[in-house]
Protein backbone atom coordinates (compact mmCIF):
# COMPACT_ATOMS: atom_id res chain seq x y z
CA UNK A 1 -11.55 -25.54 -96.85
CA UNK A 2 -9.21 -26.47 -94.33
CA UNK A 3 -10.51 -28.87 -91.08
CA UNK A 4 -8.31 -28.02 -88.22
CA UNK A 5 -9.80 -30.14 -84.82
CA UNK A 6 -13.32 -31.21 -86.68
CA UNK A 7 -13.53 -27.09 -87.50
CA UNK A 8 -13.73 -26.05 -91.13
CA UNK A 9 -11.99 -22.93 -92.07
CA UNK A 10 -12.16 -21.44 -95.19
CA UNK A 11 -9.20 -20.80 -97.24
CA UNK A 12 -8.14 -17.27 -98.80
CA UNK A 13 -5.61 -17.72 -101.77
CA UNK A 14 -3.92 -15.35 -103.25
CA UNK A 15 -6.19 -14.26 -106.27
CA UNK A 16 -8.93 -14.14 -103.89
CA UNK A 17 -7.56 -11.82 -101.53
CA UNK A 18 -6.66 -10.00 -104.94
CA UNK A 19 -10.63 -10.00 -105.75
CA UNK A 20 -11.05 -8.80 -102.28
CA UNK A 21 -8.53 -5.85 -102.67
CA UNK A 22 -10.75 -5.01 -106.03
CA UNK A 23 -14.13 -5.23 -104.57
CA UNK A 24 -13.03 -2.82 -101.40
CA UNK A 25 -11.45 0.07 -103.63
CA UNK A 26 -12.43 2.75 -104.13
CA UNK A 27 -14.05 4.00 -106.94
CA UNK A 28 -15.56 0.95 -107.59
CA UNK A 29 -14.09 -0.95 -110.61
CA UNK A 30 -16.05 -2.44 -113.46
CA UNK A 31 -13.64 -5.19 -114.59
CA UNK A 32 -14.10 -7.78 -111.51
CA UNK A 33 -15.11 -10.99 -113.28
CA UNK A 34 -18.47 -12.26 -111.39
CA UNK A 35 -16.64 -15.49 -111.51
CA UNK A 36 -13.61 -14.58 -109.09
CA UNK A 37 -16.52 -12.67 -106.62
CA UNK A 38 -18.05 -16.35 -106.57
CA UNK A 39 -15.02 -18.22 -106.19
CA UNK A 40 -14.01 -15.65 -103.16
CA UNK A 41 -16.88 -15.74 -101.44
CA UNK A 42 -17.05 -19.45 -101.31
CA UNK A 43 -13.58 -19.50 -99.76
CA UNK A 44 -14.85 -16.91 -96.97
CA UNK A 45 -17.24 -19.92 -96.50
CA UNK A 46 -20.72 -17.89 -97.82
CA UNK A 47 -23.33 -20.27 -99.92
CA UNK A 48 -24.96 -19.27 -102.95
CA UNK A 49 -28.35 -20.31 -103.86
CA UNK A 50 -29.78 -20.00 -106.86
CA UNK A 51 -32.61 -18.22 -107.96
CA UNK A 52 -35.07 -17.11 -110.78
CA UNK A 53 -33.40 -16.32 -113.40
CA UNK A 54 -29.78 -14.38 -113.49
CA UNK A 55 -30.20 -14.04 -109.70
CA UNK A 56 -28.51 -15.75 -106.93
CA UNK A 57 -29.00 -15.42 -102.88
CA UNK A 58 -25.66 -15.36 -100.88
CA UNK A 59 -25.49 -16.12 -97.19
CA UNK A 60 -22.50 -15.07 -95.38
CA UNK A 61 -22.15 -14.59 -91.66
CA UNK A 62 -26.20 -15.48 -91.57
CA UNK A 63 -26.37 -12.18 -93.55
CA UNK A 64 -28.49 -12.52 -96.95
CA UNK A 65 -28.20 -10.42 -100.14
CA UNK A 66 -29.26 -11.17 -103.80
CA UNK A 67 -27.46 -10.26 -106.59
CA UNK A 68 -27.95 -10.44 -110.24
CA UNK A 69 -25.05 -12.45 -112.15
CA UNK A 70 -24.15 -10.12 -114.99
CA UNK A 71 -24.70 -11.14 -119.00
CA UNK A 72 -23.63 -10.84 -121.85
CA UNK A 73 -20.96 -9.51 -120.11
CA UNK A 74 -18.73 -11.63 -117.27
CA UNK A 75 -17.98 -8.65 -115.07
CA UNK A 76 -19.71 -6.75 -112.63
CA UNK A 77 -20.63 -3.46 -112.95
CA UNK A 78 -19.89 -0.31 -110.82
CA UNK A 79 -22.75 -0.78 -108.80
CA UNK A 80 -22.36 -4.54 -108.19
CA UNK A 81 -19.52 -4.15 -106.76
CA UNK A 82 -20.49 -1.23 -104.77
CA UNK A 83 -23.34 -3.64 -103.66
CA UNK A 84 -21.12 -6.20 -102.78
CA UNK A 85 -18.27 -4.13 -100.71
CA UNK A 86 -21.64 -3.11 -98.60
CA UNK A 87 -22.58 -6.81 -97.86
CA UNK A 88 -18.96 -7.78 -97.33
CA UNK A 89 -18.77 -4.77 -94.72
CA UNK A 90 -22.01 -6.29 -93.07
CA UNK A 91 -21.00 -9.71 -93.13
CA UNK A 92 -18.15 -8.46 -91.13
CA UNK A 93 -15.40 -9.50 -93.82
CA UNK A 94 -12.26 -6.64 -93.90
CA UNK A 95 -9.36 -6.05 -95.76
C-alpha cells in the first residue's frame, strides 16, 4: 500500500496483474495458485476473513463473497476462478 496525502492506495505489481490477466480469461484456467488470488486481492485493497473451516469471506468494494480455499491441492479449480472473475466484475475491478 502506498499513502499518497493521508490516502492509501493499493499497489498492483507485476505478478498480480499477471494473476489478474489469469483469473479474467477465458476458459477459465485451473492452475491459478489460491495463494497469488490472495496476495492480489489484498493489493486491490479487499480483506479476507476467515471462516469455518477451508472457507474465507472477502470484502472488496463493500461487496462480499465466500470462497472455499482449495486442498490437497494449491490451485483453484475451473469454477473458482469462474467464481472469482464474477466477484471481481462486481466489485468493479477490470482488466
Amino acid at each position: 500500500m502506498v499513502s499518497i496525502i493521508g490516502i492509501i492506495t493499493p499497489v498492483m505489481r507485476k505478478k498480480h496483474q499477471g494473476t489478474l490477466q489469469a483469473i479474467l480469461s477465458r476458459p477459465s484456467r485451473s492452475d491459478i495458485k489460491w495463494a497469488d488470488i490472495e496476495s492480489l486481492l489484498v493489493a486491490l485493497g479487499a480483506e479476507i476473513q476467515e471462516r469455518k473451516g477451508s472457507r474465507v469471506a472477502i470484502v472488496l468494494n463493500d461487496i462480499v463473497a465466500i470462497f472455499h480455499r482449495p486442498h490437497p491441492r494449491k490451485e483453484a479449480d475451473k469454477g473458482s476462478v469462474a467464481s472469482m472473475r464474477r466477484f471481481l466484475k462486481e466489485a468493479g475491478i477490470t482488466a
